[in-house]
PDB file of N, CA and C in Angstrom:
ATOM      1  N   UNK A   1      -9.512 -22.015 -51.460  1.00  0.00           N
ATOM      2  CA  UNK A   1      -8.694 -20.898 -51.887  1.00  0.00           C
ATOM      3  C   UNK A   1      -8.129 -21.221 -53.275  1.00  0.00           C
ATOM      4  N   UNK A   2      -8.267 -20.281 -54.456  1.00  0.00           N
ATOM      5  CA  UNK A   2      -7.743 -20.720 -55.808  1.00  0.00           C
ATOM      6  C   UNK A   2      -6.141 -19.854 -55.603  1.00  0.00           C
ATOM      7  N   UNK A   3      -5.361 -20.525 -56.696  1.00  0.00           N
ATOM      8  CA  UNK A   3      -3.962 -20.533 -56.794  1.00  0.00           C
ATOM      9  C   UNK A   3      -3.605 -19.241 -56.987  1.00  0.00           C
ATOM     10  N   UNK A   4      -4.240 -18.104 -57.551  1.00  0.00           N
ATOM     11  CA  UNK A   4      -3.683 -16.487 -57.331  1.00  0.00           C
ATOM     12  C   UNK A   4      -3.495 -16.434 -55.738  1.00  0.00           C
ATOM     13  N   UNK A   5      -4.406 -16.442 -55.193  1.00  0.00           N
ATOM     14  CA  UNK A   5      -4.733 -15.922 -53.513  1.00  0.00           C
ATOM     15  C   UNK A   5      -3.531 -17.119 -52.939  1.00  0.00           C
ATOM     16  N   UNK A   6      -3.431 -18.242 -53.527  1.00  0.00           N
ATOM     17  CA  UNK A   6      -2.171 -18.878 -52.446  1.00  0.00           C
ATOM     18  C   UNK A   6      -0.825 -18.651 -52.666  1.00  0.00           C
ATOM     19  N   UNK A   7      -0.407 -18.316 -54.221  1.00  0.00           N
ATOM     20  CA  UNK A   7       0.639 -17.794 -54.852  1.00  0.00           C
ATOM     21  C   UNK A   7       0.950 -15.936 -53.844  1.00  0.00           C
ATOM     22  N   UNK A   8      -0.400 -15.293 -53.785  1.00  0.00           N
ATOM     23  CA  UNK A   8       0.116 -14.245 -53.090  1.00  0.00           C
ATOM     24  C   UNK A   8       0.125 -14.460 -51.689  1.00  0.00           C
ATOM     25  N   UNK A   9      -0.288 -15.526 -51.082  1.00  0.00           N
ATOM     26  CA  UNK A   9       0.111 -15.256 -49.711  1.00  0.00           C
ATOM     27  C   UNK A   9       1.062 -16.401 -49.081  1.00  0.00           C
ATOM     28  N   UNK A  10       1.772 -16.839 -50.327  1.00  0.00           N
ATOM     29  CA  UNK A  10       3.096 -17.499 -50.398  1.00  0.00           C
ATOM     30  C   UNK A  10       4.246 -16.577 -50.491  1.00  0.00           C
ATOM     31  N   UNK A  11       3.831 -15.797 -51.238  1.00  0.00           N
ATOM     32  CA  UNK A  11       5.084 -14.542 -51.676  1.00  0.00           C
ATOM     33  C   UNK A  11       4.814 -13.953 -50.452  1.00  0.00           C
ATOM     34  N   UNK A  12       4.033 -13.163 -49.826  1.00  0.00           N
ATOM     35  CA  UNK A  12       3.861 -12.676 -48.495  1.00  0.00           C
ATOM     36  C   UNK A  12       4.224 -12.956 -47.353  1.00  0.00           C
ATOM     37  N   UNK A  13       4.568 -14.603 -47.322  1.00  0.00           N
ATOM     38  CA  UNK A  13       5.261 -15.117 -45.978  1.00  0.00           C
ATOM     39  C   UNK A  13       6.416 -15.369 -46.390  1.00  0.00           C
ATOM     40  N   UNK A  14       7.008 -15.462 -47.855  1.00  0.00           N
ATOM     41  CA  UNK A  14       8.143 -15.190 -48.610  1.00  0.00           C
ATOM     42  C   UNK A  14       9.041 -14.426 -47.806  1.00  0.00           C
ATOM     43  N   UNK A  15       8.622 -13.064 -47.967  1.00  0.00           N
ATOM     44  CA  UNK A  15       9.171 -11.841 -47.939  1.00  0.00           C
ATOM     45  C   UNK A  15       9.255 -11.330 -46.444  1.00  0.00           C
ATOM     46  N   UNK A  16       8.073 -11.714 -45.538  1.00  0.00           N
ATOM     47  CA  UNK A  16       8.507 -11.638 -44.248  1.00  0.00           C
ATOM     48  C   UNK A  16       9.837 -12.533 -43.860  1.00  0.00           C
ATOM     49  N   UNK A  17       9.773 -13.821 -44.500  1.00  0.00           N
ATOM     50  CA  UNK A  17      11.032 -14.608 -44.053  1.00  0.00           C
ATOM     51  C   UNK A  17      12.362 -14.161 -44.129  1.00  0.00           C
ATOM     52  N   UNK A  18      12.101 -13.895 -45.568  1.00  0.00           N
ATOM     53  CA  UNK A  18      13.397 -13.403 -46.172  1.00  0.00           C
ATOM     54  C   UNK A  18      14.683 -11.964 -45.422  1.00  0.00           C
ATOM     55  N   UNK A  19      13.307 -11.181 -45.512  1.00  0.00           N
ATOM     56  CA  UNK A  19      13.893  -9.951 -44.746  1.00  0.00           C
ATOM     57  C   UNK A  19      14.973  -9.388 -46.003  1.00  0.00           C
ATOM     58  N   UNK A  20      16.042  -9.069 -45.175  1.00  0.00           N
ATOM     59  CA  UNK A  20      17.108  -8.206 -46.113  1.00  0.00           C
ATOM     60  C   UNK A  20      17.922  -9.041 -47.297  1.00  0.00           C
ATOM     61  N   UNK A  21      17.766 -10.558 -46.924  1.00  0.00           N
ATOM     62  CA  UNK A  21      18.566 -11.306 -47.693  1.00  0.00           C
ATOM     63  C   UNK A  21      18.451 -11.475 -48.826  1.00  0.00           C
ATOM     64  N   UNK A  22      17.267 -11.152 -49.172  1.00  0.00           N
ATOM     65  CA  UNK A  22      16.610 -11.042 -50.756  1.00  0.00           C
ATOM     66  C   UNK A  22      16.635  -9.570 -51.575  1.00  0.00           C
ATOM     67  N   UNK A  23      18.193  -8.878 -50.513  1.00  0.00           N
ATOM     68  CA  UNK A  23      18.131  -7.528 -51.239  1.00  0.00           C
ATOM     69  C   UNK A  23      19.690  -7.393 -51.782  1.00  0.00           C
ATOM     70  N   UNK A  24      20.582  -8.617 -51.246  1.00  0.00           N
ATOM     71  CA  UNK A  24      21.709  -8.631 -51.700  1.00  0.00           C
ATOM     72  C   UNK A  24      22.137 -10.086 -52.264  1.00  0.00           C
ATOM     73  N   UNK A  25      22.963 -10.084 -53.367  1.00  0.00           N
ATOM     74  CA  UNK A  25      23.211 -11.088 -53.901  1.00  0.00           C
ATOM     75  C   UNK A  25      24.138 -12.421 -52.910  1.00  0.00           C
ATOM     76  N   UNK A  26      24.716 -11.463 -51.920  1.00  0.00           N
ATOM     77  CA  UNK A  26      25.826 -12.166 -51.468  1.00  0.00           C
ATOM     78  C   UNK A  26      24.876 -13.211 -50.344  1.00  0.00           C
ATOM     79  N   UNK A  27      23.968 -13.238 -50.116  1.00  0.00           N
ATOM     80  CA  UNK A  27      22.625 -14.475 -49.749  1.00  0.00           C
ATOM     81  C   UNK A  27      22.512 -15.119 -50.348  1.00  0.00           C
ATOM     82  N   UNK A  28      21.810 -16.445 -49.801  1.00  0.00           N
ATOM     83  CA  UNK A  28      20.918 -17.391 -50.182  1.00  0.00           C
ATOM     84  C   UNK A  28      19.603 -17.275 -50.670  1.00  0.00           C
ATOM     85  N   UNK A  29      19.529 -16.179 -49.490  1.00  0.00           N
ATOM     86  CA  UNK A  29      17.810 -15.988 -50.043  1.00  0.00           C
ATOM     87  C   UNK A  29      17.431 -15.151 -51.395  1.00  0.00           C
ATOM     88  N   UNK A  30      18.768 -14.498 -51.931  1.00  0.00           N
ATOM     89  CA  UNK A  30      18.431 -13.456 -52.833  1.00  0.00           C
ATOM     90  C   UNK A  30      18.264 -14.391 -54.514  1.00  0.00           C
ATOM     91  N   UNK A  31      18.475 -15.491 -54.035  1.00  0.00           N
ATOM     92  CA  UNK A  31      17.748 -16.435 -55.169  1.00  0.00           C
ATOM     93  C   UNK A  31      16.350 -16.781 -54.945  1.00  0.00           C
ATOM     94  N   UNK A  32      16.219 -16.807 -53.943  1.00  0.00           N
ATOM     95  CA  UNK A  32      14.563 -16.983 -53.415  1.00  0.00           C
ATOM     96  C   UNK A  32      13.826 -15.833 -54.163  1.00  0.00           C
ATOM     97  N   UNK A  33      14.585 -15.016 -53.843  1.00  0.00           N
ATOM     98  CA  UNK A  33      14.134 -13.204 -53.871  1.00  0.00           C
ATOM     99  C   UNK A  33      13.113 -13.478 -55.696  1.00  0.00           C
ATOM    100  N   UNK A  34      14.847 -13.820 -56.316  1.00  0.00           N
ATOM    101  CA  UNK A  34      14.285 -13.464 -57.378  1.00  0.00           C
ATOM    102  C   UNK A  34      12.909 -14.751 -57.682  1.00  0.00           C
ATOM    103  N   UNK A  35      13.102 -15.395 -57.637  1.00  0.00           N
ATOM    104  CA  UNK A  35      12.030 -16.353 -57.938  1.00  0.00           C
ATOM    105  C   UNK A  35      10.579 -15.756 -57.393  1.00  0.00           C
ATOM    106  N   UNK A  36      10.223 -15.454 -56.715  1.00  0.00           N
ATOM    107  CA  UNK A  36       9.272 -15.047 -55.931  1.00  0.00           C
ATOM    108  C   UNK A  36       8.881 -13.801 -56.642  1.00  0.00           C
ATOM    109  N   UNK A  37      10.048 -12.910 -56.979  1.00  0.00           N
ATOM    110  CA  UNK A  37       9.428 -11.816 -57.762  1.00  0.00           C
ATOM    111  C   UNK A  37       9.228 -12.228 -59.120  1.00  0.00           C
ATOM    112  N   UNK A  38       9.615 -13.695 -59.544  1.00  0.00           N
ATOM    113  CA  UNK A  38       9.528 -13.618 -61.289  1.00  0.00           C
ATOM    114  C   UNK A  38       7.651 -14.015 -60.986  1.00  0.00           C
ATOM    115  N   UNK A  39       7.157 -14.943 -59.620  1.00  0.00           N
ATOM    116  CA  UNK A  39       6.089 -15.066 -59.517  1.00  0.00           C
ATOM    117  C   UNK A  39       5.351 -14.002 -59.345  1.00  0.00           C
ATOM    118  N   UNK A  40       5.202 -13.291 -58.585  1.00  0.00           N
ATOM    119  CA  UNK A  40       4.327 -12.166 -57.991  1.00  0.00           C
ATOM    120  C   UNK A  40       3.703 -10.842 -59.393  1.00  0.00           C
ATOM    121  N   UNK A  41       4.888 -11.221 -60.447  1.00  0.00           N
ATOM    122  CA  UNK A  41       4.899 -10.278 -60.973  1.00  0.00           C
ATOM    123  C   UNK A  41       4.364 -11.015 -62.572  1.00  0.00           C
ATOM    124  N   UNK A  42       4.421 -12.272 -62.903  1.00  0.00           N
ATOM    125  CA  UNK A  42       3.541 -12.748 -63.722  1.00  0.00           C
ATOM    126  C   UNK A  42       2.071 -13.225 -63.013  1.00  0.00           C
ATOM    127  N   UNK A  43       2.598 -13.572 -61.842  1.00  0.00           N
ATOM    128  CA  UNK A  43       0.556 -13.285 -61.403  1.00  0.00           C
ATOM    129  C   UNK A  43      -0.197 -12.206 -61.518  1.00  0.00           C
ATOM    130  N   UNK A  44       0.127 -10.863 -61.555  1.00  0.00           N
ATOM    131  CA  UNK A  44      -0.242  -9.658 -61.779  1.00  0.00           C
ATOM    132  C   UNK A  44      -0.241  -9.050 -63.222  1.00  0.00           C
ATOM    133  N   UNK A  45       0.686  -9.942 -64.336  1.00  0.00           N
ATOM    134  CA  UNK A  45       0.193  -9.678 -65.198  1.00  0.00           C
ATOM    135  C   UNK A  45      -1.365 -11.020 -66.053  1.00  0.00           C
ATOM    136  N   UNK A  46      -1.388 -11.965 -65.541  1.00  0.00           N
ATOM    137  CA  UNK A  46      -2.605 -12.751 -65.620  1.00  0.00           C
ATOM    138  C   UNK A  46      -3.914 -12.801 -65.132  1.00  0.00           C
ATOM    139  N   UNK A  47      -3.789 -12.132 -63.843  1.00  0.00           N
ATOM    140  CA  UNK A  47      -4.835 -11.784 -63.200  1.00  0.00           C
ATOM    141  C   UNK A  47      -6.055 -11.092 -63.486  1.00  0.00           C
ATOM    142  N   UNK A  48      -6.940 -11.345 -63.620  1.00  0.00           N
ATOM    143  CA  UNK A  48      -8.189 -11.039 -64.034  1.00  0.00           C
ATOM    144  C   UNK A  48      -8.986  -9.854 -63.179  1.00  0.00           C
ATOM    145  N   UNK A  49      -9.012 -10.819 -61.752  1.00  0.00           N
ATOM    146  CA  UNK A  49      -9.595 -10.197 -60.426  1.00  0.00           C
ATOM    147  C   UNK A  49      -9.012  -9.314 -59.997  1.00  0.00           C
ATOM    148  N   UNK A  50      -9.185  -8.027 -59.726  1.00  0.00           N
ATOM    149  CA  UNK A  50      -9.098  -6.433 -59.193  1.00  0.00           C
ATOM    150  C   UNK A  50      -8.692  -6.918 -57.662  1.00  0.00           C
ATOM    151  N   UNK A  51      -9.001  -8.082 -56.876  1.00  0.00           N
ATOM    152  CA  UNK A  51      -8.187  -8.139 -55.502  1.00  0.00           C
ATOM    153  C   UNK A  51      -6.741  -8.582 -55.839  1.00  0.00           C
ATOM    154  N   UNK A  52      -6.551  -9.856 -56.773  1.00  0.00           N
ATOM    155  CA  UNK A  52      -5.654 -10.032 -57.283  1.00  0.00           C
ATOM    156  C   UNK A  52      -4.448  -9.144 -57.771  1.00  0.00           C
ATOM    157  N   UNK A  53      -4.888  -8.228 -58.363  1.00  0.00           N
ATOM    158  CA  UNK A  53      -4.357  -7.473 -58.824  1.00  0.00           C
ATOM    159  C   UNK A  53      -3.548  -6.457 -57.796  1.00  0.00           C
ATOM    160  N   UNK A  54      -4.608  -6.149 -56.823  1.00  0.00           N
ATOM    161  CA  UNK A  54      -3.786  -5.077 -56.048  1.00  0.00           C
ATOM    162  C   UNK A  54      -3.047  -5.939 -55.278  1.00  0.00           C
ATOM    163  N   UNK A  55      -3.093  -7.270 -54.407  1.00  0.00           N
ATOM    164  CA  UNK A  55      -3.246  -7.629 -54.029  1.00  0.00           C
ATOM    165  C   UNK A  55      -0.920  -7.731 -54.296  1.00  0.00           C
ATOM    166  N   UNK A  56      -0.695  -8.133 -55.588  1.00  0.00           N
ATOM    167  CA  UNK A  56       0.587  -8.438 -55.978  1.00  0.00           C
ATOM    168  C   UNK A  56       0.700  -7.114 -56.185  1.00  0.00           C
ATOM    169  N   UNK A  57       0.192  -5.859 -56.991  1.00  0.00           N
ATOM    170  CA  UNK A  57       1.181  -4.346 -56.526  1.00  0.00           C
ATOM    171  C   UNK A  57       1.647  -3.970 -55.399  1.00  0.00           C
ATOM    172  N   UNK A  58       0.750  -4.373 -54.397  1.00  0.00           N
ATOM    173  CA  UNK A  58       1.549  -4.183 -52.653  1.00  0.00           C
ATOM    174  C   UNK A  58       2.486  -4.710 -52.826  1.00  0.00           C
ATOM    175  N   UNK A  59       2.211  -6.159 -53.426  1.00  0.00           N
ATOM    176  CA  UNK A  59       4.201  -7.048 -52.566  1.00  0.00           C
ATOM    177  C   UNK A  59       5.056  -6.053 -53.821  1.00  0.00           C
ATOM    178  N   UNK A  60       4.439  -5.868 -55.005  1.00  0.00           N
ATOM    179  CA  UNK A  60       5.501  -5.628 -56.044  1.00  0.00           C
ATOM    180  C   UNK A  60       6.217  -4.315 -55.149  1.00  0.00           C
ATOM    181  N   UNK A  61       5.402  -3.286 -54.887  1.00  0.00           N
ATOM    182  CA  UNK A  61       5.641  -1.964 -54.114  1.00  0.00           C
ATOM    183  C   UNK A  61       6.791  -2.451 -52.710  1.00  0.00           C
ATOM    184  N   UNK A  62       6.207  -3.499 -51.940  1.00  0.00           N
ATOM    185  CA  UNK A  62       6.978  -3.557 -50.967  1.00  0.00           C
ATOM    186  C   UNK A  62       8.649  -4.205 -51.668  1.00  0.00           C
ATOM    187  N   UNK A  63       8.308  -4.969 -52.665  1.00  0.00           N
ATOM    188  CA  UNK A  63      10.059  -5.486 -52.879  1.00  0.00           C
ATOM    189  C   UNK A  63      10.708  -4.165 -53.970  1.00  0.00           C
ATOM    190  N   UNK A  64      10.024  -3.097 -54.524  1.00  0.00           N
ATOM    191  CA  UNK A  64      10.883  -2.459 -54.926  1.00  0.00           C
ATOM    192  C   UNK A  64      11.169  -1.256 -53.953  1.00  0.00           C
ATOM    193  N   UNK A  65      10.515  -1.288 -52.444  1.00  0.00           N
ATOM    194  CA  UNK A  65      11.116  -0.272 -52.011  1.00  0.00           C
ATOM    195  C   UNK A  65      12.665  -0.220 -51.302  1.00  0.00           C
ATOM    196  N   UNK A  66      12.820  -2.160 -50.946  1.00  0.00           N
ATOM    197  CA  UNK A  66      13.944  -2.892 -50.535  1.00  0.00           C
ATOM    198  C   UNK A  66      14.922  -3.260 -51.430  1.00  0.00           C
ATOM    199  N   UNK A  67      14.785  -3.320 -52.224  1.00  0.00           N
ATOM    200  CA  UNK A  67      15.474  -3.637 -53.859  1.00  0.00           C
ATOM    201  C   UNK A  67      15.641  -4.626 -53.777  1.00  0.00           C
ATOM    202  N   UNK A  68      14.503  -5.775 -54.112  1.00  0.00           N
ATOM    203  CA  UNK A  68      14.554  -7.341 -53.643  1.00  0.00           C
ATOM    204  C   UNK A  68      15.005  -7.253 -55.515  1.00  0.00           C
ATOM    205  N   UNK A  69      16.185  -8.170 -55.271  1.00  0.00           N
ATOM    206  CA  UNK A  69      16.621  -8.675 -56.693  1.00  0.00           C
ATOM    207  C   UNK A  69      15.834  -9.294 -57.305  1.00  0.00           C
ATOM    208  N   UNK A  70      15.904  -9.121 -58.633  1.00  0.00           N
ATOM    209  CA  UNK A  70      14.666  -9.470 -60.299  1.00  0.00           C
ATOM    210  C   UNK A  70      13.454  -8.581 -60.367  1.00  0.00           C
ATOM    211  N   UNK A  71      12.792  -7.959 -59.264  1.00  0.00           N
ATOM    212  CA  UNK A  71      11.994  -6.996 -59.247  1.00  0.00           C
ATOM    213  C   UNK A  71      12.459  -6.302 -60.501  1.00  0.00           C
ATOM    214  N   UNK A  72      12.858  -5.539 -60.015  1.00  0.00           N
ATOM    215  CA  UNK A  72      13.097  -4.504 -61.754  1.00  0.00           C
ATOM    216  C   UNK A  72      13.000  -5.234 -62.989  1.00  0.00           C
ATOM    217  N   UNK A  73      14.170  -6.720 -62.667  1.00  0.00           N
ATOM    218  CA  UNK A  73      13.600  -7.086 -64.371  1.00  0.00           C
ATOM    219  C   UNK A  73      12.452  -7.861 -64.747  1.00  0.00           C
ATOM    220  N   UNK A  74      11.422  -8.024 -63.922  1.00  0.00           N
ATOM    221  CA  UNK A  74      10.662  -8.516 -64.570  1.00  0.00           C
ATOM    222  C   UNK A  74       9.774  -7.390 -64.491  1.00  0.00           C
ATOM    223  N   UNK A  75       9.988  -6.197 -63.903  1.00  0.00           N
ATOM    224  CA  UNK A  75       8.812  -5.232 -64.379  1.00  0.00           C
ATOM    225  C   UNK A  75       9.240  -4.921 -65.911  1.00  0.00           C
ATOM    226  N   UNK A  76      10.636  -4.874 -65.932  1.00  0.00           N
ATOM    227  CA  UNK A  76      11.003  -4.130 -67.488  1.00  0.00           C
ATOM    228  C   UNK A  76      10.682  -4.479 -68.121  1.00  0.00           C
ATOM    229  N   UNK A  77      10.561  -5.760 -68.351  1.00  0.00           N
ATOM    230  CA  UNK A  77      10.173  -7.237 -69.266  1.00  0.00           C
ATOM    231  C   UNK A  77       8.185  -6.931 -69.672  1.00  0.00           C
ATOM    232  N   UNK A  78       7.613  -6.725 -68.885  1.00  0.00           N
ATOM    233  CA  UNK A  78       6.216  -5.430 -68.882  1.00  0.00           C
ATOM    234  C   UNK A  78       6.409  -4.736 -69.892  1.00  0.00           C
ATOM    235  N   UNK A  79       7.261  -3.763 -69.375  1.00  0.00           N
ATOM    236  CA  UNK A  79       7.261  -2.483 -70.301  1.00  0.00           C
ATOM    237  C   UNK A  79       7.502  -2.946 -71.668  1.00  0.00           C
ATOM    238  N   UNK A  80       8.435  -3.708 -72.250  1.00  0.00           N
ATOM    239  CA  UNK A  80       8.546  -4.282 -73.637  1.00  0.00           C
ATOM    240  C   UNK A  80       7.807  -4.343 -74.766  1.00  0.00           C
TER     241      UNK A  80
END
């Protein structure tokens, strides 16, 4: 398995763990949160491979529908 595919299905058992805690600051995990999204979301901009790719818009999709903290800023950081 190369390091995109383990990076995303690190963030994936991430985010099951995490649950809600990575949606408020007043957690532990919502430092996890952000770390995980500063990953998920520079793997998706490096990514070459089209599985890859969708592969981190799901998690990106699933943490901005929870409002997992840093999500937003590292999409903004994109837009730039």
């Amino acid at each position: 398995m190369e390091l995109p595919q383990i990076d995303c299905l690190a963030a994936e058992h991430i985010l099951g763990f995490l649950g809600e805690e990575g949606t408020h600051i007043a957690y532990h995990g919502s430092m996890i949160a952000v770390g995980i999204s500063t990953l998920v979301v520079r793997r998706y901009q490096q990514a070459a491979e089209a599985e890859v790719k969708t592969r981190c818009l799901d998690l990106i999709d699933r943490m901005e529908r929870v409002s997992y903290l840093g999500v937003g800023d590292e999409l903004n950081k994109i837009d730039r």
